[in-house]
N, C-alpha and C. Protein backbone atom coordinates (compact mmCIF):
# COMPACT_ATOMS: atom_id res chain seq x y z
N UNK A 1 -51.41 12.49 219.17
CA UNK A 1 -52.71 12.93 219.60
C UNK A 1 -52.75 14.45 219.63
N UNK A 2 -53.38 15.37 219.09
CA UNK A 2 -54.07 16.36 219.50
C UNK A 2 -55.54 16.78 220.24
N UNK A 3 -55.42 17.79 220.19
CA UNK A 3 -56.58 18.21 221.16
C UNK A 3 -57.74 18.88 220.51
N UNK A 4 -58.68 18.87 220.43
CA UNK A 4 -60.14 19.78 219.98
C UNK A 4 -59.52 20.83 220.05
N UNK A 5 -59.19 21.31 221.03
CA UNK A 5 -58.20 22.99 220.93
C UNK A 5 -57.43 23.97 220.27
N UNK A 6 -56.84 22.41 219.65
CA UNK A 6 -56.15 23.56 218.53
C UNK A 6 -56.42 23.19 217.35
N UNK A 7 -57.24 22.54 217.02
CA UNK A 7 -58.12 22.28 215.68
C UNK A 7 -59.36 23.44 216.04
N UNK A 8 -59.94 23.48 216.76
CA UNK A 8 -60.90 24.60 217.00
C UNK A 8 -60.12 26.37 217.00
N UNK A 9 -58.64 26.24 217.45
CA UNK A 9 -58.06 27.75 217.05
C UNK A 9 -58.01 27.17 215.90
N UNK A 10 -57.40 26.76 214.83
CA UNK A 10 -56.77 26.69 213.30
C UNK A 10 -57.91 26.56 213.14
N UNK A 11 -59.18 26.74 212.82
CA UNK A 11 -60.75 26.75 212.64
C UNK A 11 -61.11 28.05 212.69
N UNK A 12 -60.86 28.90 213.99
CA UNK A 12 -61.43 29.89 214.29
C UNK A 12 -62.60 29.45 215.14
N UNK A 13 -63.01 28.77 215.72
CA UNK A 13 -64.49 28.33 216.05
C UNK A 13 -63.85 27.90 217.20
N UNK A 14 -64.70 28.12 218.23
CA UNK A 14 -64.55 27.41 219.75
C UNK A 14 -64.57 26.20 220.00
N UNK A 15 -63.54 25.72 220.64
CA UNK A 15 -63.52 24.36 221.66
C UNK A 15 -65.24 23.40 221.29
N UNK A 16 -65.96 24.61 222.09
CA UNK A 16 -67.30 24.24 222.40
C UNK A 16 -68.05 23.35 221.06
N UNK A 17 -68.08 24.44 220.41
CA UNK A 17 -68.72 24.47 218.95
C UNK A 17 -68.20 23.00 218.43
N UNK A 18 -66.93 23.25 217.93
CA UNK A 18 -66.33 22.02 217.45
C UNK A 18 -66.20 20.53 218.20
N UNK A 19 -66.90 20.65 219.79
CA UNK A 19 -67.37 19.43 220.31
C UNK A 19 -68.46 18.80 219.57
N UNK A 20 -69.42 20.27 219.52
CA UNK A 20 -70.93 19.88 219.29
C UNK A 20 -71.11 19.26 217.73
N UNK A 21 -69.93 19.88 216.45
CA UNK A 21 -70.19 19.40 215.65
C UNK A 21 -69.46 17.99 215.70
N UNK A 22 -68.54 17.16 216.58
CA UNK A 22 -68.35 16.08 216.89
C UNK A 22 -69.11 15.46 217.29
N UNK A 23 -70.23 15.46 218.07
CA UNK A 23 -71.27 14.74 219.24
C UNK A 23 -72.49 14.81 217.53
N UNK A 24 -72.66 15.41 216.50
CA UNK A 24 -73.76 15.44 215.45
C UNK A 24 -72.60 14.31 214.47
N UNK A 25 -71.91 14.11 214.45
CA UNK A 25 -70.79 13.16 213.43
C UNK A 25 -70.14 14.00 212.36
N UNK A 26 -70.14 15.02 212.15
CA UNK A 26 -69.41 16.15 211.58
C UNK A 26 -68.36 16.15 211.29
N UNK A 27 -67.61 15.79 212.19
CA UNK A 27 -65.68 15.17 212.48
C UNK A 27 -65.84 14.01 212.69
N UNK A 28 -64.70 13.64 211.76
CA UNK A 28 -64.21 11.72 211.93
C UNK A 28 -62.68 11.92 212.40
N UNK A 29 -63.29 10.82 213.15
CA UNK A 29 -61.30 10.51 213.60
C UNK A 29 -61.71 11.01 215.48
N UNK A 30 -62.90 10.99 215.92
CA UNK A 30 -62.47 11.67 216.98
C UNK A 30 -63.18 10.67 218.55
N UNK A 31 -62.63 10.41 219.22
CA UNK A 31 -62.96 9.58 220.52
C UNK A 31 -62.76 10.86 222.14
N UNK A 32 -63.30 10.19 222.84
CA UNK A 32 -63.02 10.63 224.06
C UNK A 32 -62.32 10.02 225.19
N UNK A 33 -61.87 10.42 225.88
CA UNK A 33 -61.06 9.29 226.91
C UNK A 33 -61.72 9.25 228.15
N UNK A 34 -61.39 8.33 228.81
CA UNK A 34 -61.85 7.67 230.21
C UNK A 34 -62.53 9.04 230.52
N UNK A 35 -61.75 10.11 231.25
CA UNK A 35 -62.09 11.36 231.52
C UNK A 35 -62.82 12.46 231.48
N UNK A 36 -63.21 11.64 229.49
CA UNK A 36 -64.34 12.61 228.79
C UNK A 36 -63.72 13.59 228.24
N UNK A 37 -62.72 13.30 227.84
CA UNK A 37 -62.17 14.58 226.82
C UNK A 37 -62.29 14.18 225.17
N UNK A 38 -62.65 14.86 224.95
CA UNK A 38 -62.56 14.49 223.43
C UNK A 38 -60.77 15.08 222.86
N UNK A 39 -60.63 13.72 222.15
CA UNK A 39 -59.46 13.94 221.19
C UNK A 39 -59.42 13.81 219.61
N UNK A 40 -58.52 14.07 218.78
CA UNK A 40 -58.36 13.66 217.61
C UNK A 40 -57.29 12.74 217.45
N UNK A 41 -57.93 11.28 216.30
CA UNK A 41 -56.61 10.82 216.18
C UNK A 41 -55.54 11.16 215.32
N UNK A 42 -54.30 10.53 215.67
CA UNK A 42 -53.39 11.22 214.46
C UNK A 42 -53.16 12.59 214.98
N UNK A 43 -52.23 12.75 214.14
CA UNK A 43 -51.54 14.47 213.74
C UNK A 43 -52.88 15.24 213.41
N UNK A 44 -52.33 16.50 214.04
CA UNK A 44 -52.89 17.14 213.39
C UNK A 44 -52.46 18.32 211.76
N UNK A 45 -52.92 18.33 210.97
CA UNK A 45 -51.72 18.65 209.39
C UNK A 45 -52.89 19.33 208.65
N UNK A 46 -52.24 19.87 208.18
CA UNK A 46 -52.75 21.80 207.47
C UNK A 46 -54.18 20.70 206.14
N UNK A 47 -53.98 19.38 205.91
CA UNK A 47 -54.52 19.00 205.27
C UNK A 47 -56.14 18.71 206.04
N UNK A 48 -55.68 18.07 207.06
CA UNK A 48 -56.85 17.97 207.75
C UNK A 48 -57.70 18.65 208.63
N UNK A 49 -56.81 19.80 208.53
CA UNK A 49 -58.03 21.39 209.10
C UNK A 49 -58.43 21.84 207.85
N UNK A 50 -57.98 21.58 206.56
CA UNK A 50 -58.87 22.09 205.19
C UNK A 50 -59.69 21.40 205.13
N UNK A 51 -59.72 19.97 205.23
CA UNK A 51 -61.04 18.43 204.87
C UNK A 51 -62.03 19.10 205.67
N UNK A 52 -61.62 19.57 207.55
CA UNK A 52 -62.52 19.94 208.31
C UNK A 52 -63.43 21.32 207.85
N UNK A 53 -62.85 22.10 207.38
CA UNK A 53 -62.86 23.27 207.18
C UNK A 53 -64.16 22.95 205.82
N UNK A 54 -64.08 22.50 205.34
CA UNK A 54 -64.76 21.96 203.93
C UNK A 54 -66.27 21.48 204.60
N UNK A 55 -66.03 20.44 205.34
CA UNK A 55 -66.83 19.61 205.93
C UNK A 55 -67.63 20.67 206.92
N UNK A 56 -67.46 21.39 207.24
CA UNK A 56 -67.73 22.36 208.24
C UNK A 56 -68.49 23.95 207.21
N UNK A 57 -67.98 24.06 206.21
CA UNK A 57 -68.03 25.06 205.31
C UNK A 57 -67.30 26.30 205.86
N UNK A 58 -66.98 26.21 206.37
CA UNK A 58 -66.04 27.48 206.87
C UNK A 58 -65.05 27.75 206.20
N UNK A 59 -65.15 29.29 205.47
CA UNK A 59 -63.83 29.76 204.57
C UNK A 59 -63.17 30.66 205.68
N UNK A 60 -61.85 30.31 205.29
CA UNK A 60 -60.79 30.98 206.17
C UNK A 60 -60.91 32.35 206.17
N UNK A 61 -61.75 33.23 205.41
CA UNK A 61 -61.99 34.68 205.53
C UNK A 61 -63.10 34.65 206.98
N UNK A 62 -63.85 33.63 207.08
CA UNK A 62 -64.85 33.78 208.20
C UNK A 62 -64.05 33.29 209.69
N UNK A 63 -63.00 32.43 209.43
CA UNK A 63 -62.24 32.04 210.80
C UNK A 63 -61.39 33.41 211.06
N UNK A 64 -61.01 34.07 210.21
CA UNK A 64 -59.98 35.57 211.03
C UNK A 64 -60.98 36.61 210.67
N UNK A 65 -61.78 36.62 210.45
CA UNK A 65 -62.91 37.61 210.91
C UNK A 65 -63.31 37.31 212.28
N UNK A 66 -63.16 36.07 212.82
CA UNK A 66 -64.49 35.61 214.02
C UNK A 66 -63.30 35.84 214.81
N UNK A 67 -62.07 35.80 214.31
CA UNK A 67 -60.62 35.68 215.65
C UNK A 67 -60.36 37.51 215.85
N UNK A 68 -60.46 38.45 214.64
CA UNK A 68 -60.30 39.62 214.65
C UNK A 68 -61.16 40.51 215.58
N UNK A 69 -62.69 39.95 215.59
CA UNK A 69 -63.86 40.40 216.25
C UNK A 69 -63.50 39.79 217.90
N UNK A 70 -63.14 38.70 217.70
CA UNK A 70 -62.70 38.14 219.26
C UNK A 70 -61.49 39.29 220.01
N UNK A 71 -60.36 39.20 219.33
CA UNK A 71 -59.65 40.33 219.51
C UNK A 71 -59.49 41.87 219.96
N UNK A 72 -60.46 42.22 219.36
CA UNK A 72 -61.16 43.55 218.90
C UNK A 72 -61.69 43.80 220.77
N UNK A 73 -62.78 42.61 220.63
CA UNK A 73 -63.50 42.65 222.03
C UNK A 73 -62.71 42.53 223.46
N UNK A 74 -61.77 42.15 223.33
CA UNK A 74 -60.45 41.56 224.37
C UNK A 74 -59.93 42.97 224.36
N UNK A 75 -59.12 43.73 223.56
CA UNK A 75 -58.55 45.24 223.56
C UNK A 75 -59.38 45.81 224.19
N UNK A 76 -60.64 45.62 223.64
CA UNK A 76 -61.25 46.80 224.42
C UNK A 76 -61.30 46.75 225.91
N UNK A 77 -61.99 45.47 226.03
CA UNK A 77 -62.44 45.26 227.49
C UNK A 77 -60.68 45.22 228.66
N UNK A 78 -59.50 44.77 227.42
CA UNK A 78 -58.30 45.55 228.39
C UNK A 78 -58.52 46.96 228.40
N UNK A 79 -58.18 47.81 227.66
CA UNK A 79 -58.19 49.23 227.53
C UNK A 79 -58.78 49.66 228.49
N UNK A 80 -60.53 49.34 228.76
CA UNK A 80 -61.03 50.10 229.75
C UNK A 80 -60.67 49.16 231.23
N UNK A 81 -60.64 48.30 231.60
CA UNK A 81 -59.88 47.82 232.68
C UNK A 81 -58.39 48.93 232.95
N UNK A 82 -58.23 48.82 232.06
CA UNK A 82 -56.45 49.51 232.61
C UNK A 82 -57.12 51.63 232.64
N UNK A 83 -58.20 51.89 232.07
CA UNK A 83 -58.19 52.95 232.51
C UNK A 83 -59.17 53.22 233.90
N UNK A 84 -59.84 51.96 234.42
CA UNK A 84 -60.54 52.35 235.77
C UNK A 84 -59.21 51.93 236.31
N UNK A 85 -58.41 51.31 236.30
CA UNK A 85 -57.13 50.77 237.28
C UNK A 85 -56.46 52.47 237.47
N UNK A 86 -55.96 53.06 236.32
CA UNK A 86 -55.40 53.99 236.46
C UNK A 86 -56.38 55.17 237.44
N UNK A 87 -57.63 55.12 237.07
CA UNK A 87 -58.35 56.44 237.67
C UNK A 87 -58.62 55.78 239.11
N UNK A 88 -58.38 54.69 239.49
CA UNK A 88 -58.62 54.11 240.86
C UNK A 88 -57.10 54.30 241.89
N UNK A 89 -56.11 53.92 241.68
CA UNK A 89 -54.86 53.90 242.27
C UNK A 89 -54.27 55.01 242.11
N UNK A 90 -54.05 55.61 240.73
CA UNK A 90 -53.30 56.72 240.92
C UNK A 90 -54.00 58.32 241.09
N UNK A 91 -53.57 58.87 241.70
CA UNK A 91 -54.17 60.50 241.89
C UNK A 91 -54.28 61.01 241.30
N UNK A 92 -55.24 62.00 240.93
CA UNK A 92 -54.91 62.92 239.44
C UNK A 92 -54.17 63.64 239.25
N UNK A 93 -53.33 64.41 238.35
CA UNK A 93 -52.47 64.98 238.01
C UNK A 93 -52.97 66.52 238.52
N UNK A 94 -52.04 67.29 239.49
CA UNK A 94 -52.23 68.55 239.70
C UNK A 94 -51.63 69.53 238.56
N UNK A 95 -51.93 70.87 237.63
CA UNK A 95 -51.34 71.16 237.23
C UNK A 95 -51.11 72.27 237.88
N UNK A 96 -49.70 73.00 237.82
CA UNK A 96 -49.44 73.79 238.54
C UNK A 96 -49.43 75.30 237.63
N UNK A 97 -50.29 76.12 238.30
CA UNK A 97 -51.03 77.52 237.98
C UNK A 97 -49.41 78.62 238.04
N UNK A 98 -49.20 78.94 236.49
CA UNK A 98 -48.03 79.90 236.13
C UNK A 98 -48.15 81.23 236.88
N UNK A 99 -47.77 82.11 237.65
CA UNK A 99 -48.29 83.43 238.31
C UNK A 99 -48.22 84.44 237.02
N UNK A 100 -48.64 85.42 237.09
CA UNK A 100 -48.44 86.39 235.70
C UNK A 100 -47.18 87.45 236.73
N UNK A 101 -47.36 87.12 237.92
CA UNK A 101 -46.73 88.08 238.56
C UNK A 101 -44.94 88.24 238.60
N UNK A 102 -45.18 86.49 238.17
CA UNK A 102 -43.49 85.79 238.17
C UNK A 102 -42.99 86.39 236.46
N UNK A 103 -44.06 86.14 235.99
CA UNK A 103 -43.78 86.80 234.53
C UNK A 103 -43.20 87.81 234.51
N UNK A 104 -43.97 88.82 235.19
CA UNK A 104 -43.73 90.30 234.54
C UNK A 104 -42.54 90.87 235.14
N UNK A 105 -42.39 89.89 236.36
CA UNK A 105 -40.87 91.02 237.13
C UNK A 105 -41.51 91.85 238.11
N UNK A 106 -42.96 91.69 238.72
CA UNK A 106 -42.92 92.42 239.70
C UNK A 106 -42.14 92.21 240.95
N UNK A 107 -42.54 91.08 241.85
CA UNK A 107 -41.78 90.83 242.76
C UNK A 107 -40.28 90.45 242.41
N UNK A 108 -39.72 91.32 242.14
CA UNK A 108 -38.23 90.90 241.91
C UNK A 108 -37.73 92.12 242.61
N UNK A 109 -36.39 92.29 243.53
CA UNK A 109 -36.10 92.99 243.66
C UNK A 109 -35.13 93.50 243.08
N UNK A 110 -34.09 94.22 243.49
CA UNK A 110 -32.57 95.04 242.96
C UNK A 110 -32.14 94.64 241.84
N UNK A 111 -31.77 93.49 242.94
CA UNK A 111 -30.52 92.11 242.65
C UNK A 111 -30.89 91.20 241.71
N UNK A 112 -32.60 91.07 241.20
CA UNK A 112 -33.67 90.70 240.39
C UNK A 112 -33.61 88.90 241.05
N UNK A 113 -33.48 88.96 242.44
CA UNK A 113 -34.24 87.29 243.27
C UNK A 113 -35.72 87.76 243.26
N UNK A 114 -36.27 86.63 243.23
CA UNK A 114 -37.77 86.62 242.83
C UNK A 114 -38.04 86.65 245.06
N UNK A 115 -39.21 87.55 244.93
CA UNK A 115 -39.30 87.72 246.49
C UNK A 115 -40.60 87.29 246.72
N UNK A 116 -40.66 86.51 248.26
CA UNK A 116 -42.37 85.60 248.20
C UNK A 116 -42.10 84.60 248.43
N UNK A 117 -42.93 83.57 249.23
CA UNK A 117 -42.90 82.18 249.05
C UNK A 117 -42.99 81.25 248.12
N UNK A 118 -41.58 80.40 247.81
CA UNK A 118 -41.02 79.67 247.08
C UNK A 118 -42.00 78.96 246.57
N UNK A 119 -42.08 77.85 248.00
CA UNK A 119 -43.54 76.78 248.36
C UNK A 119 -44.72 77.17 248.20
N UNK A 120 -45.27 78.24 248.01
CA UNK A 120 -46.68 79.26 247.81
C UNK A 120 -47.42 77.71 246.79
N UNK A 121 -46.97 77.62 245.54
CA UNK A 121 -47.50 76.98 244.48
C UNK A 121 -47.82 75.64 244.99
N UNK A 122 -47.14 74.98 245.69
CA UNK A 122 -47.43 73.47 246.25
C UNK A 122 -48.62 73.31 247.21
């Protein structure tokens, strides 16, 4: 026994979809159980997602287009999730301001120790 599920991924087409073209007679081979699930009988085999695929008209350039675009939409909607996560929890980055004064060697004395508060910058 398989499931609508993974005849609908090896399809490209949703669960949903591939009910509805079951409930119009579209797909043969397929019952539901006590529960109301729809199943397929038999194996499922690279032969009989092509018959479907035929029966359905769906060329395999349109099932990884519809899975690529699915994809596509999932990255994104992670991407920006993980960048409000980041701008929510973590603090922003302080950068810390170079003195020109540390540059040039003014405050240095004799011995050339840099003179002034260490901690000043923090």
């Amino acid at each position: 026994m398989s499931t609508f599920k993974q005849l609908a991924s090896k399809l490209g087409i949703s669960d949903r979809q591939l009910r509805r073209y079951a409930e119009a007679g579209k797909i043969t081979g397929v019952y539901t159980t006590k529960g109301g699930h729809w199943r397929l009988r038999g194996q499922l085999t690279d032969t009989r997602v092509e018959r479907a695929r035929k029966v359905l008209r769906l060329t395999p350039l349109i099932a990884q287009n519809r899975r690529k675009q699915h994809f596509k939409r999932a990255n994104v909607l992670i991407k920006d999730v993980q960048k409000q996560w980041k701008q929510t929890f973590e603090p922003p980055k302080k950068k810390i301001a170079k003195t020109s004064s540390l540059k040039s060697g003014k405050n240095t004395s004799a011995d050339g120790a840099v003179q002034g508060d260490l901690f000043s910058q923090w």
